[in-house]
Protein backbone atom coordinates (compact mmCIF):
# COMPACT_ATOMS: atom_id res chain seq x y z
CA UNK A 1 -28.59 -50.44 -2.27
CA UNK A 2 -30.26 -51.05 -5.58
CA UNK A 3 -26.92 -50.20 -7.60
CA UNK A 4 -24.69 -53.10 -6.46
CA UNK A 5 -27.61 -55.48 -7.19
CA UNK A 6 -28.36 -53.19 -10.24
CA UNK A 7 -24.61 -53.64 -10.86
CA UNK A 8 -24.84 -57.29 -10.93
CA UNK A 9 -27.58 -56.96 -13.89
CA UNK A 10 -25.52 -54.75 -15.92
CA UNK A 11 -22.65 -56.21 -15.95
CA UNK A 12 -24.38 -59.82 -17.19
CA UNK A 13 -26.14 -58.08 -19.95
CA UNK A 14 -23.75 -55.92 -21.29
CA UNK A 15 -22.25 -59.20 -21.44
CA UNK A 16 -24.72 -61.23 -23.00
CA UNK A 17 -24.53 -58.40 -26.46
CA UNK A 18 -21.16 -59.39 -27.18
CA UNK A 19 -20.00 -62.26 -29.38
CA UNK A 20 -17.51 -63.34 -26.94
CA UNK A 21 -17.86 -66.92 -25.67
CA UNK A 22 -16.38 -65.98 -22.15
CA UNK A 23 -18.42 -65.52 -19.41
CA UNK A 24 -18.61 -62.57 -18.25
CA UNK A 25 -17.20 -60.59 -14.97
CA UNK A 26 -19.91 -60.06 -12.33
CA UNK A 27 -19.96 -57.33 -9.46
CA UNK A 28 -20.47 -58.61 -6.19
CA UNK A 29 -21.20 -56.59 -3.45
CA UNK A 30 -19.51 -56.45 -0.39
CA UNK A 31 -20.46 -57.23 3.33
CA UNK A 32 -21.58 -54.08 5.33
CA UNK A 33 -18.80 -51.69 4.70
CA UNK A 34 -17.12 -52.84 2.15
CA UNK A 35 -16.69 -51.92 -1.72
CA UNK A 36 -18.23 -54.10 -4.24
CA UNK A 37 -16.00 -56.10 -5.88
CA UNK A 38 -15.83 -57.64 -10.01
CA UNK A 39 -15.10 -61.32 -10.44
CA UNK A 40 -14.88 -63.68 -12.97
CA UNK A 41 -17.57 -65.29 -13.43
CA UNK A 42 -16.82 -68.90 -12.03
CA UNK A 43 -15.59 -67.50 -8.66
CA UNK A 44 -18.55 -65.09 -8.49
CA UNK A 45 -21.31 -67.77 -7.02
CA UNK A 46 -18.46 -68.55 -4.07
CA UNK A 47 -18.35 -64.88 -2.93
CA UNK A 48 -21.64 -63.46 -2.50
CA UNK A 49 -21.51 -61.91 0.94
CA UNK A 50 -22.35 -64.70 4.27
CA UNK A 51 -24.58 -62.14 6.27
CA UNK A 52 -26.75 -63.29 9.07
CA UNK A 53 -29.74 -65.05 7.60
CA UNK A 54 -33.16 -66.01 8.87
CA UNK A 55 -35.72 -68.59 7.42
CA UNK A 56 -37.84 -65.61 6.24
CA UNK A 57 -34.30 -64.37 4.09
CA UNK A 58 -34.37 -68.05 2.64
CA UNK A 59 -38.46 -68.44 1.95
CA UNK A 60 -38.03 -65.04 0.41
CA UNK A 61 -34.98 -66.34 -2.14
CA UNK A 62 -36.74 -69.61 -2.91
CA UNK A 63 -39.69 -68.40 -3.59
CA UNK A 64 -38.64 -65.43 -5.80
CA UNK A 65 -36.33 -67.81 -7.78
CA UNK A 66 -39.85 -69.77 -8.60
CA UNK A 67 -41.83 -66.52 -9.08
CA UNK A 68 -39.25 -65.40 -11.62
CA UNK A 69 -38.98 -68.35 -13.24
CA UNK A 70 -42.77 -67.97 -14.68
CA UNK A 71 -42.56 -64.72 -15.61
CA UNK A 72 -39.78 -65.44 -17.92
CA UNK A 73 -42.03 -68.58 -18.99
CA UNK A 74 -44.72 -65.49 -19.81
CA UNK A 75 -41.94 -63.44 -21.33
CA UNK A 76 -40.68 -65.85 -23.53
CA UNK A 77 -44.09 -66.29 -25.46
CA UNK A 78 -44.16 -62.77 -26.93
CA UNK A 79 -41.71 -62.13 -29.47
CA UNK A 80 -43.59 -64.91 -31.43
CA UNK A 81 -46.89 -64.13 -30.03
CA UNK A 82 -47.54 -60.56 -29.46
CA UNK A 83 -48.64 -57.82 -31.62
CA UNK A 84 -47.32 -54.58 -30.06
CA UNK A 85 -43.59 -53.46 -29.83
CA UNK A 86 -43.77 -52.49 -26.80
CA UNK A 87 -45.34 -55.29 -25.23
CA UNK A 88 -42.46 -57.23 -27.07
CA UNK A 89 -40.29 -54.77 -25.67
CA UNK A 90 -41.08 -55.23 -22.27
CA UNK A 91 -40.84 -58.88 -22.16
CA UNK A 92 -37.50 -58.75 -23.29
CA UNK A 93 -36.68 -56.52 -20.66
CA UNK A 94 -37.86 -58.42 -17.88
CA UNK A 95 -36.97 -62.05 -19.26
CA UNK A 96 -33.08 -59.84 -19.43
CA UNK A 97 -33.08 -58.78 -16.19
CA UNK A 98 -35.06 -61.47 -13.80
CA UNK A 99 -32.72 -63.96 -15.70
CA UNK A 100 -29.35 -62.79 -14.03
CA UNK A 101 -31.24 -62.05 -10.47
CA UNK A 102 -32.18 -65.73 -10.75
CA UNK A 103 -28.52 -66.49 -11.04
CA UNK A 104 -27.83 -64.39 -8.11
CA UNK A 105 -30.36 -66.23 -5.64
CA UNK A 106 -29.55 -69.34 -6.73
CA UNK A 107 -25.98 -68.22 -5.97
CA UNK A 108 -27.12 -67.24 -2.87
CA UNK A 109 -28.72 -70.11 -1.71
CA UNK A 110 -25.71 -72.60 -3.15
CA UNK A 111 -22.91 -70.55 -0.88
CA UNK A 112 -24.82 -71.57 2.12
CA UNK A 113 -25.65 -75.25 1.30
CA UNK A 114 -29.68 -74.30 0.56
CA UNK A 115 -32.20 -76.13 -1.12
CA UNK A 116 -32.50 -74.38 -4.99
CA UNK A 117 -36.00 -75.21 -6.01
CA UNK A 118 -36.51 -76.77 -9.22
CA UNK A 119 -38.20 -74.82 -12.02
CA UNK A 120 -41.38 -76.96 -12.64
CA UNK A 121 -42.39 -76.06 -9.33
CA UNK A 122 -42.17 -72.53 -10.51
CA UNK A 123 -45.46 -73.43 -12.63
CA UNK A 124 -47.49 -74.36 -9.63
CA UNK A 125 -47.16 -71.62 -7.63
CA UNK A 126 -45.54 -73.16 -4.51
CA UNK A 127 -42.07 -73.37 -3.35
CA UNK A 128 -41.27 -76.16 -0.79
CA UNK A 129 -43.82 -75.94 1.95
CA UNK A 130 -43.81 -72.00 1.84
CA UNK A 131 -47.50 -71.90 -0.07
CA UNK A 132 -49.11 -70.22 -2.88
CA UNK A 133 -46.87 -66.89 -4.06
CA UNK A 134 -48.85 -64.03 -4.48
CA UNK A 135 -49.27 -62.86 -8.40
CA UNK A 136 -48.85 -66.29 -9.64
CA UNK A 137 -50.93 -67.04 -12.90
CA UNK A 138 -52.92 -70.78 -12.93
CA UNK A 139 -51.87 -73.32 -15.47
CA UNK A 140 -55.33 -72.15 -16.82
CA UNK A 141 -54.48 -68.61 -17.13
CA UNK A 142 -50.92 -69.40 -18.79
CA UNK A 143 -52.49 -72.08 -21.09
CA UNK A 144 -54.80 -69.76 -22.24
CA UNK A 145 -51.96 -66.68 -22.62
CA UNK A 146 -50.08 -69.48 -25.21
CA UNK A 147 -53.08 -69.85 -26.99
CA UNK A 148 -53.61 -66.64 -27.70
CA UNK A 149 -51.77 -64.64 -30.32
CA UNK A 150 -52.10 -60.94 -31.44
CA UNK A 151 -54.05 -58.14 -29.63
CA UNK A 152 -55.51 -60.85 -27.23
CA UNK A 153 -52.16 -61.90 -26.28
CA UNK A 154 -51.19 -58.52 -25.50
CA UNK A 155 -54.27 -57.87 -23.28
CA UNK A 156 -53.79 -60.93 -21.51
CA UNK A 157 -50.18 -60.58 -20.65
CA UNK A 158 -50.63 -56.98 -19.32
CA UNK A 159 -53.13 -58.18 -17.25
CA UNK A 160 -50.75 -61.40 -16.04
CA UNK A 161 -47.62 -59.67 -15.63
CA UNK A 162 -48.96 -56.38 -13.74
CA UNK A 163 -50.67 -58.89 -11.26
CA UNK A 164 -47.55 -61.11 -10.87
CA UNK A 165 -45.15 -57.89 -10.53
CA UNK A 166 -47.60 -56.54 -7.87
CA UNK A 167 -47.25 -60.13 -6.14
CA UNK A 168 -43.43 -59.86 -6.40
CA UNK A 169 -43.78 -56.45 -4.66
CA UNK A 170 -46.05 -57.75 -1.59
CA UNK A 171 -43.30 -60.85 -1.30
CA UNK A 172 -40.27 -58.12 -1.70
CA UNK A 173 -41.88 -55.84 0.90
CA UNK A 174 -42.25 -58.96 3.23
CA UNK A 175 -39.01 -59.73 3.56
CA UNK A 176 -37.64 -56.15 4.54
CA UNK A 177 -39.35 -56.32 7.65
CA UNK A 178 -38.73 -60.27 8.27
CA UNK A 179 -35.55 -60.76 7.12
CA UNK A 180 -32.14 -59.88 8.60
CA UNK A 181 -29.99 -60.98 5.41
CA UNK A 182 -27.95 -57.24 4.14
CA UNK A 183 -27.88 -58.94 0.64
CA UNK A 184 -31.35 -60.43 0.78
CA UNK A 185 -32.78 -56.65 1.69
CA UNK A 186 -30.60 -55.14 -1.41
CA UNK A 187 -32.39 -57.63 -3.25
CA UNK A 188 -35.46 -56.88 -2.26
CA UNK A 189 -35.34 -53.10 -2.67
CA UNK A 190 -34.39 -53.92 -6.13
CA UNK A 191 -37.65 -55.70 -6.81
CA UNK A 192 -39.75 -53.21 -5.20
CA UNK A 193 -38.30 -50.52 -6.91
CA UNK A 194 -37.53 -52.03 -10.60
CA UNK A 195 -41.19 -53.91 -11.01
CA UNK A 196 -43.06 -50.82 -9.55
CA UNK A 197 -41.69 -48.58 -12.30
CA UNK A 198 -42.85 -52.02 -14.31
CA UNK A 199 -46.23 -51.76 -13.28
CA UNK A 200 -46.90 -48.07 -14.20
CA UNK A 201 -45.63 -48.44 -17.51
CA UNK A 202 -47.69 -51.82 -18.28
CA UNK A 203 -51.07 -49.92 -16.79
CA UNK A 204 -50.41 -46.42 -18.77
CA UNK A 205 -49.90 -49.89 -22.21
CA UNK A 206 -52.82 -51.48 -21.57
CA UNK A 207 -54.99 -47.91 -21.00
């Protein structure tokens, strides 16, 4: 299940090298049965799959939407901020990936006439009336990771982002057993399975 959804991300930022202005095609999977299917971008949004969907399918989306959104807040602060490579290295990988799955819940949601949350609420830690997201940093915590620069920033965003991809896990793992959305689950696997490799490699950076 993770390579349609893996698909999706592939196909954006192979995209997103290229000095084309275009937008590029995206690959959509298909309902139950069906192959996955590559679309232009602007028709793409219209034809993500209409499976049967539950409230826990459309907490899970709105939420993760919001729970992406500040880790590419976190993200975007290192390549001026950080000291390591790698750390800088990492950042860019998630702020490239959790970037086009943001486009694909939001897609998601907009097919079946759903509420997209706004970003700022991403900041707070709440989506709607869902509650606190696991993994979320505190304004505190992310004013202090802009304030810091060099080694210090480093150490503080491992910390961050290993607790916020562990959160994203426990929301992910949720939803398998809540939801009944076949897209939403494919989703969800992909989190689970792309943010846990995450995590090992951020604990074996930060020792």
């Amino acid at each position: 299940m993770r390579r349609i959804v893996g698909g999706v991300l592939v196909a954006l930022l192979v995209a997103a090298c290229s000095a084309e202005p275009e937008a590029p095609p995206v690959v959509v999977p298909g309902a139950p049965g069906e192959p996955a299917r590559t679309l232009p971008a602007d028709e793409a949004s219209g034809a993500v799959p209409a499976n049967q969907h539950n409230d826990a399918d459309v907490a899970y989306v709105q939420r993760m939407i919001l729970h992406h959104g500040q880790a590419i807040r976190m993200g975007s602060l290192a390549p001026a901020r950080a000291a390591r490579e790698d750390v800088k290295g990492l950042a860019a990988r998630i702020t490239a990936t959790q970037g086009p799955e943001i486009t694909t819940m939001t897609a998601w949601l907009r097919q079946r006439g759903l509420e997209v949350p706004g970003e700022h609420a991403g900041h707070h830690g709440h989506a709607a009336d869902h509650g606190p997201m696991p993994g979320m940093a505190t304004e505190e915590q992310l004013a202090a990771l802009e304030a810091a620069s060099g080694p210090e920033f480093d150490r503080q965003f491992l910390q961050l982002m290993t607790v916020h991809h562990e959160g994203a896990i426990t929301m992910a793992s949720e939803v398998l057993g809540a939801g009944s959305d076949v897209f939403v689950e494919e989703m969800a696997g992909d989190v689970i399975a792309s943010q846990s490799d995450e995590v090992t490699r951020m604990r074996t950076m930060a020792g």
